[in-house]
N, C-alpha and C. Protein backbone atom coordinates (compact mmCIF):
# COMPACT_ATOMS: atom_id res chain seq x y z
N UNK A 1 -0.97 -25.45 -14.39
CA UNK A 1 -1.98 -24.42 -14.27
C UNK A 1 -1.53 -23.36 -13.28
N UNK A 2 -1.87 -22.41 -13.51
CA UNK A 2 -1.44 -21.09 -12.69
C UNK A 2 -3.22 -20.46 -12.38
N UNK A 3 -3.07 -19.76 -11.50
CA UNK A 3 -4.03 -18.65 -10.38
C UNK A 3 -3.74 -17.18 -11.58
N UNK A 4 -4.60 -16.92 -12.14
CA UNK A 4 -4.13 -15.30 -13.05
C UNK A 4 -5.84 -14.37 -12.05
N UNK A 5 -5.27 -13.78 -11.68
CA UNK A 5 -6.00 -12.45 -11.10
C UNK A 5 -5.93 -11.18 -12.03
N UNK A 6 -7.13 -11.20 -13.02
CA UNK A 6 -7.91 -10.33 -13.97
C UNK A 6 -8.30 -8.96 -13.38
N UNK A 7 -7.82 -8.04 -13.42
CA UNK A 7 -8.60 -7.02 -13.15
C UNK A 7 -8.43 -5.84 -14.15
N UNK A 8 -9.79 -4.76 -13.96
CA UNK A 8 -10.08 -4.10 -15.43
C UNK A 8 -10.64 -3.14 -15.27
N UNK A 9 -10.65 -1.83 -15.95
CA UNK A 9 -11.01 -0.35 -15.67
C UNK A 9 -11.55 -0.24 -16.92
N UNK A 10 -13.01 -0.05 -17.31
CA UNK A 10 -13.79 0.07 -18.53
C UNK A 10 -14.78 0.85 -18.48
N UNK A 11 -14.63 2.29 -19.27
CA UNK A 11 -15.43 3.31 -18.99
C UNK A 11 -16.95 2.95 -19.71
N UNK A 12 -17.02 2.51 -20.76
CA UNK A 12 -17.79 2.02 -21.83
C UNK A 12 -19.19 0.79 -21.04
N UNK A 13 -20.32 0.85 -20.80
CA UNK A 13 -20.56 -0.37 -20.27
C UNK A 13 -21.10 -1.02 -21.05
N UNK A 14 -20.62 -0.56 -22.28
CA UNK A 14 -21.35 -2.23 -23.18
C UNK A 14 -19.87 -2.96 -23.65
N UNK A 15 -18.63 -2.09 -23.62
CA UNK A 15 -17.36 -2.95 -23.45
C UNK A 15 -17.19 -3.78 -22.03
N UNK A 16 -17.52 -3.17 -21.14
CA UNK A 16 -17.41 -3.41 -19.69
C UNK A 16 -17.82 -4.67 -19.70
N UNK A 17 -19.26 -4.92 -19.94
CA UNK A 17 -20.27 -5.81 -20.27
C UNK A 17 -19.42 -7.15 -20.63
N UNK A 18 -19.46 -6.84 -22.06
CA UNK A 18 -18.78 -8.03 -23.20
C UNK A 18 -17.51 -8.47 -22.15
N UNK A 19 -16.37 -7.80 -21.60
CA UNK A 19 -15.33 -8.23 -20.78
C UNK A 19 -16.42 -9.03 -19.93
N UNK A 20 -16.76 -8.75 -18.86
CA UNK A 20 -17.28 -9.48 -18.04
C UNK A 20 -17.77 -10.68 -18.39
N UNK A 21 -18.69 -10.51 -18.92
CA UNK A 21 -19.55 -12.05 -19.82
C UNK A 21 -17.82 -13.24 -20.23
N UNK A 22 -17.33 -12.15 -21.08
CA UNK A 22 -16.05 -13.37 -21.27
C UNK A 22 -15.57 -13.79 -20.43
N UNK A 23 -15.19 -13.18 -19.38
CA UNK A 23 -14.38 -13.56 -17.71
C UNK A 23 -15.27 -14.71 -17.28
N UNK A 24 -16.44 -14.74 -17.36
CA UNK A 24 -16.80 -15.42 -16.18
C UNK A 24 -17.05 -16.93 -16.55
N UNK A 25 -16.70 -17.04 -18.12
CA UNK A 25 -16.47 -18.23 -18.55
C UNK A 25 -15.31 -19.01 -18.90
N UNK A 26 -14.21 -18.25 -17.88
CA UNK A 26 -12.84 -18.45 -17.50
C UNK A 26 -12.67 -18.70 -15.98
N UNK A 27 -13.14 -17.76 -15.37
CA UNK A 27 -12.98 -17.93 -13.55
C UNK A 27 -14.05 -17.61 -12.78
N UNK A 28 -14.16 -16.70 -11.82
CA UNK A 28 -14.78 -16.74 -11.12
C UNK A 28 -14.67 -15.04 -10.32
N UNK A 29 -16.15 -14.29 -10.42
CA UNK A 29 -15.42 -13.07 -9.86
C UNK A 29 -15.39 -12.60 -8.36
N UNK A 30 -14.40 -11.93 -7.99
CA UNK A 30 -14.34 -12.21 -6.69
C UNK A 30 -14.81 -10.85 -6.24
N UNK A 31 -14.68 -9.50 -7.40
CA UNK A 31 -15.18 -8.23 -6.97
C UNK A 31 -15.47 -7.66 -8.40
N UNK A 32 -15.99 -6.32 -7.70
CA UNK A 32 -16.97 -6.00 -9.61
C UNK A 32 -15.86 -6.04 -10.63
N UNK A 33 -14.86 -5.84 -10.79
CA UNK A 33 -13.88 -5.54 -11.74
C UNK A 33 -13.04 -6.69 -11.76
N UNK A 34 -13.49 -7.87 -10.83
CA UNK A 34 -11.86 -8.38 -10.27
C UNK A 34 -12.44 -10.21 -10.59
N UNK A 35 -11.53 -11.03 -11.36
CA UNK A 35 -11.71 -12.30 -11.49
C UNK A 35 -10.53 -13.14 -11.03
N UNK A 36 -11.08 -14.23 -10.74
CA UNK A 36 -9.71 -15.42 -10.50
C UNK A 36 -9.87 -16.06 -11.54
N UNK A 37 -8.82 -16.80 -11.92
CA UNK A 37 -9.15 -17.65 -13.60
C UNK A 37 -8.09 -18.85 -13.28
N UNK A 38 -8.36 -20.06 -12.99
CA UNK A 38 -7.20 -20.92 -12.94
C UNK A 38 -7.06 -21.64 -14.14
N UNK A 39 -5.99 -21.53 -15.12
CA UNK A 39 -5.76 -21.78 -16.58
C UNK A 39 -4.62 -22.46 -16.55
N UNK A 40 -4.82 -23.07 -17.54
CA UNK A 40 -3.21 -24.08 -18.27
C UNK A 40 -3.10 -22.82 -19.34
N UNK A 41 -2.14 -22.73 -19.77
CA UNK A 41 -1.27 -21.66 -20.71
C UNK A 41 -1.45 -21.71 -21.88
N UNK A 42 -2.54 -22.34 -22.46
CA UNK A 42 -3.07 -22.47 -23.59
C UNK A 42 -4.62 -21.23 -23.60
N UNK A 43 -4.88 -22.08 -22.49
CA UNK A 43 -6.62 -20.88 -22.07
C UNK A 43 -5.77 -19.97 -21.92
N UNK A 44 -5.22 -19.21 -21.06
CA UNK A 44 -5.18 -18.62 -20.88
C UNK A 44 -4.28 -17.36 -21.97
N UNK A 45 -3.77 -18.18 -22.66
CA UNK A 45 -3.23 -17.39 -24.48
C UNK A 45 -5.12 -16.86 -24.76
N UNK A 46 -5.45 -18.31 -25.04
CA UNK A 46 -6.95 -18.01 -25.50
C UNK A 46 -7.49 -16.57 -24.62
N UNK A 47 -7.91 -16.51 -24.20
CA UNK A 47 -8.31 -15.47 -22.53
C UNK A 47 -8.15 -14.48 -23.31
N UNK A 48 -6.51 -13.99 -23.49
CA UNK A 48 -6.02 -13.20 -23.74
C UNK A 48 -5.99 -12.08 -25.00
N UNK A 49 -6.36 -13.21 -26.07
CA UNK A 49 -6.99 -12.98 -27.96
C UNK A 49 -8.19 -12.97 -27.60
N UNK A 50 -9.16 -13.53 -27.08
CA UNK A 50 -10.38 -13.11 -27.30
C UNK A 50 -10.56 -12.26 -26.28
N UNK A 51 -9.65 -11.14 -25.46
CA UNK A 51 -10.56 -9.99 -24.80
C UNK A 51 -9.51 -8.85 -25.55
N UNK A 52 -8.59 -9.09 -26.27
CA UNK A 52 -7.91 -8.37 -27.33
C UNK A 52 -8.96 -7.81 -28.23
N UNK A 53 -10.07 -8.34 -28.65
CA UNK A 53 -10.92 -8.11 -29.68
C UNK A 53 -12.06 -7.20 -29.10
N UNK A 54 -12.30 -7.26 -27.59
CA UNK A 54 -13.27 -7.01 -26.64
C UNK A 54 -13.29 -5.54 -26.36
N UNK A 55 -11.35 -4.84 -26.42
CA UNK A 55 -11.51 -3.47 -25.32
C UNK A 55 -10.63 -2.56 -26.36
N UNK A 56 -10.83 -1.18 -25.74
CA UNK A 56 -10.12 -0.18 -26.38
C UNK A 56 -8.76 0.27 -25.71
N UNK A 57 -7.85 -0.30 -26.26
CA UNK A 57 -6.15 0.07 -25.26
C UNK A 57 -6.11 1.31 -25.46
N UNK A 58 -7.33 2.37 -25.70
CA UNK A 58 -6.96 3.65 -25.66
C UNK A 58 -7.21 4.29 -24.71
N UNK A 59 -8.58 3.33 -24.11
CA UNK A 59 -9.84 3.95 -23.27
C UNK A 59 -9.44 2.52 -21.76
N UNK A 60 -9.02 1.63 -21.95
CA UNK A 60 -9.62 0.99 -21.17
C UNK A 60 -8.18 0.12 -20.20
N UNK A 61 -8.36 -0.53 -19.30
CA UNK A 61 -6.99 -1.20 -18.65
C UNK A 61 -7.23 -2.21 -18.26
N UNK A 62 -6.82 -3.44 -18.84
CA UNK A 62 -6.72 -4.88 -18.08
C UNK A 62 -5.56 -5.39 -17.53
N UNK A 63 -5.62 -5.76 -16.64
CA UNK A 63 -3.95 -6.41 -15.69
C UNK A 63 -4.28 -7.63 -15.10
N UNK A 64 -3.30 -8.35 -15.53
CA UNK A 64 -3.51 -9.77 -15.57
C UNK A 64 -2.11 -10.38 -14.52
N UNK A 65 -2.56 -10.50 -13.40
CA UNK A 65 -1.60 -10.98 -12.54
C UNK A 65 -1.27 -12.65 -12.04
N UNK A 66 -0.46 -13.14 -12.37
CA UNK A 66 0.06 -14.81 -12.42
C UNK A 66 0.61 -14.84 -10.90
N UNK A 67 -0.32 -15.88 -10.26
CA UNK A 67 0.05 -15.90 -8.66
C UNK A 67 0.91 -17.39 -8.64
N UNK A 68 2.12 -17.26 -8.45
CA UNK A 68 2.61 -18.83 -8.22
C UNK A 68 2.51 -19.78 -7.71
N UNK A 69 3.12 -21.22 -7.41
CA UNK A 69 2.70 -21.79 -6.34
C UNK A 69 2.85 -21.64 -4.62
N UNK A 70 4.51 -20.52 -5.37
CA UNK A 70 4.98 -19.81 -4.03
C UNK A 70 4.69 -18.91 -3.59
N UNK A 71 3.77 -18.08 -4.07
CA UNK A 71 2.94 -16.84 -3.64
C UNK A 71 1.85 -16.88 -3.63
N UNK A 72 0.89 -17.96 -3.71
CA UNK A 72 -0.30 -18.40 -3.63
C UNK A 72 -0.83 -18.46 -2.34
N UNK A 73 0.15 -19.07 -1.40
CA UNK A 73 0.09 -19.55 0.12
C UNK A 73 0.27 -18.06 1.25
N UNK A 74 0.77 -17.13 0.07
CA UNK A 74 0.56 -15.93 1.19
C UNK A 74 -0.11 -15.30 0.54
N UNK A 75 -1.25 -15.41 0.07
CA UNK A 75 -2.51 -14.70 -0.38
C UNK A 75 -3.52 -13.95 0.51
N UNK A 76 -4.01 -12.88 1.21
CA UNK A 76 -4.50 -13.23 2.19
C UNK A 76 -5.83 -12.57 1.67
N UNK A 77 -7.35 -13.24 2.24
CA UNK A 77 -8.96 -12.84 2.10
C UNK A 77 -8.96 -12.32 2.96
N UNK A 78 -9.82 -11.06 3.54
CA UNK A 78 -10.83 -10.81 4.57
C UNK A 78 -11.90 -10.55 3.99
N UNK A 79 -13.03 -10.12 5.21
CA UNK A 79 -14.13 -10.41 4.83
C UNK A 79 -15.00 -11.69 3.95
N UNK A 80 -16.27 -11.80 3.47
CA UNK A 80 -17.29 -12.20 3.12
C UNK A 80 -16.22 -12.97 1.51
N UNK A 81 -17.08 -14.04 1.23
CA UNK A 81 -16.09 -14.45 -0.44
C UNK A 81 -15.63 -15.85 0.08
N UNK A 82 -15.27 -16.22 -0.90
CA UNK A 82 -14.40 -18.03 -1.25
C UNK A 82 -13.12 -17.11 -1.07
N UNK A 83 -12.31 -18.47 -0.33
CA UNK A 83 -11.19 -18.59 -0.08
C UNK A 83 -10.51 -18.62 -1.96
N UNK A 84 -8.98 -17.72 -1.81
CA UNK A 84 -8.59 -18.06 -3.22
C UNK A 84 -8.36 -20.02 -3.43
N UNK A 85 -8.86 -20.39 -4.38
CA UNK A 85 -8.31 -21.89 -4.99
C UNK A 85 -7.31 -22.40 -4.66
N UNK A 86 -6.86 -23.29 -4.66
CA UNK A 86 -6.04 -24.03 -4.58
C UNK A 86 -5.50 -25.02 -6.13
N UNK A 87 -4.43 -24.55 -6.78
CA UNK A 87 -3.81 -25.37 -7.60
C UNK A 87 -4.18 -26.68 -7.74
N UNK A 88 -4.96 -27.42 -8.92
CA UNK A 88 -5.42 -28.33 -9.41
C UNK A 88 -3.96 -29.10 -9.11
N UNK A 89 -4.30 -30.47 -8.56
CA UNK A 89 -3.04 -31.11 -8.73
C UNK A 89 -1.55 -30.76 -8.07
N UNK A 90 -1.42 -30.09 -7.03
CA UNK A 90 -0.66 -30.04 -6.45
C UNK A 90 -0.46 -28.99 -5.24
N UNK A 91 0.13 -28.94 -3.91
CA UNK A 91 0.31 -29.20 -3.04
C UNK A 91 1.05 -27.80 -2.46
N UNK A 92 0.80 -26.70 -1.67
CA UNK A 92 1.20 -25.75 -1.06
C UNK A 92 1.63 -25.99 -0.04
N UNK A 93 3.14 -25.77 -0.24
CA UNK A 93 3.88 -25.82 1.16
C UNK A 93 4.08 -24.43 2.06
């Protein structure tokens, strides 16, 4: 499983909408535009086809960033919010 950090620019708010609703039954959002999603590489194919169907690549921008196990540990929060996750099953050195 990997950490994918979702984020998305959607002028439309009934596209906006539909994205969101799908996100949040993947991860967890951490800011208005912005989700954490911790996925095995199957969901996260899935994730990927069903918000394919969701937005306009003419009008709209999703960026989907894969945090490793080695770049996970220098993640850094401030302010108010959950700490980012921690990798199901294994161990940050």
């Amino acid at each position: 499983m990997l950490l994918y950090v979702v984020a998305y620019d959607i002028p439309d708010d009934k596209r906006r909408k539909k994205v969101s609703d799908l996100l949040e039954g993947y991860g967890r959002r951490v800011q208005y535009s912005v989700f954490e999603c911790q996925l095995c590489r199957s969901k996260f194919d899935e994730l990927r086809s069903r918000l394919q169907k969701r937005v306009k690549l003419s009008e709209d921008s999703i960026r989907f960033y894969p945090l490793s196990r080695h770049t996970l540990g220098q993640v850094e929060t401030w302010g108010i919010g959950s700490p980012v996750p921690k990798p199901t099953g294994s161990t940050i050195i």
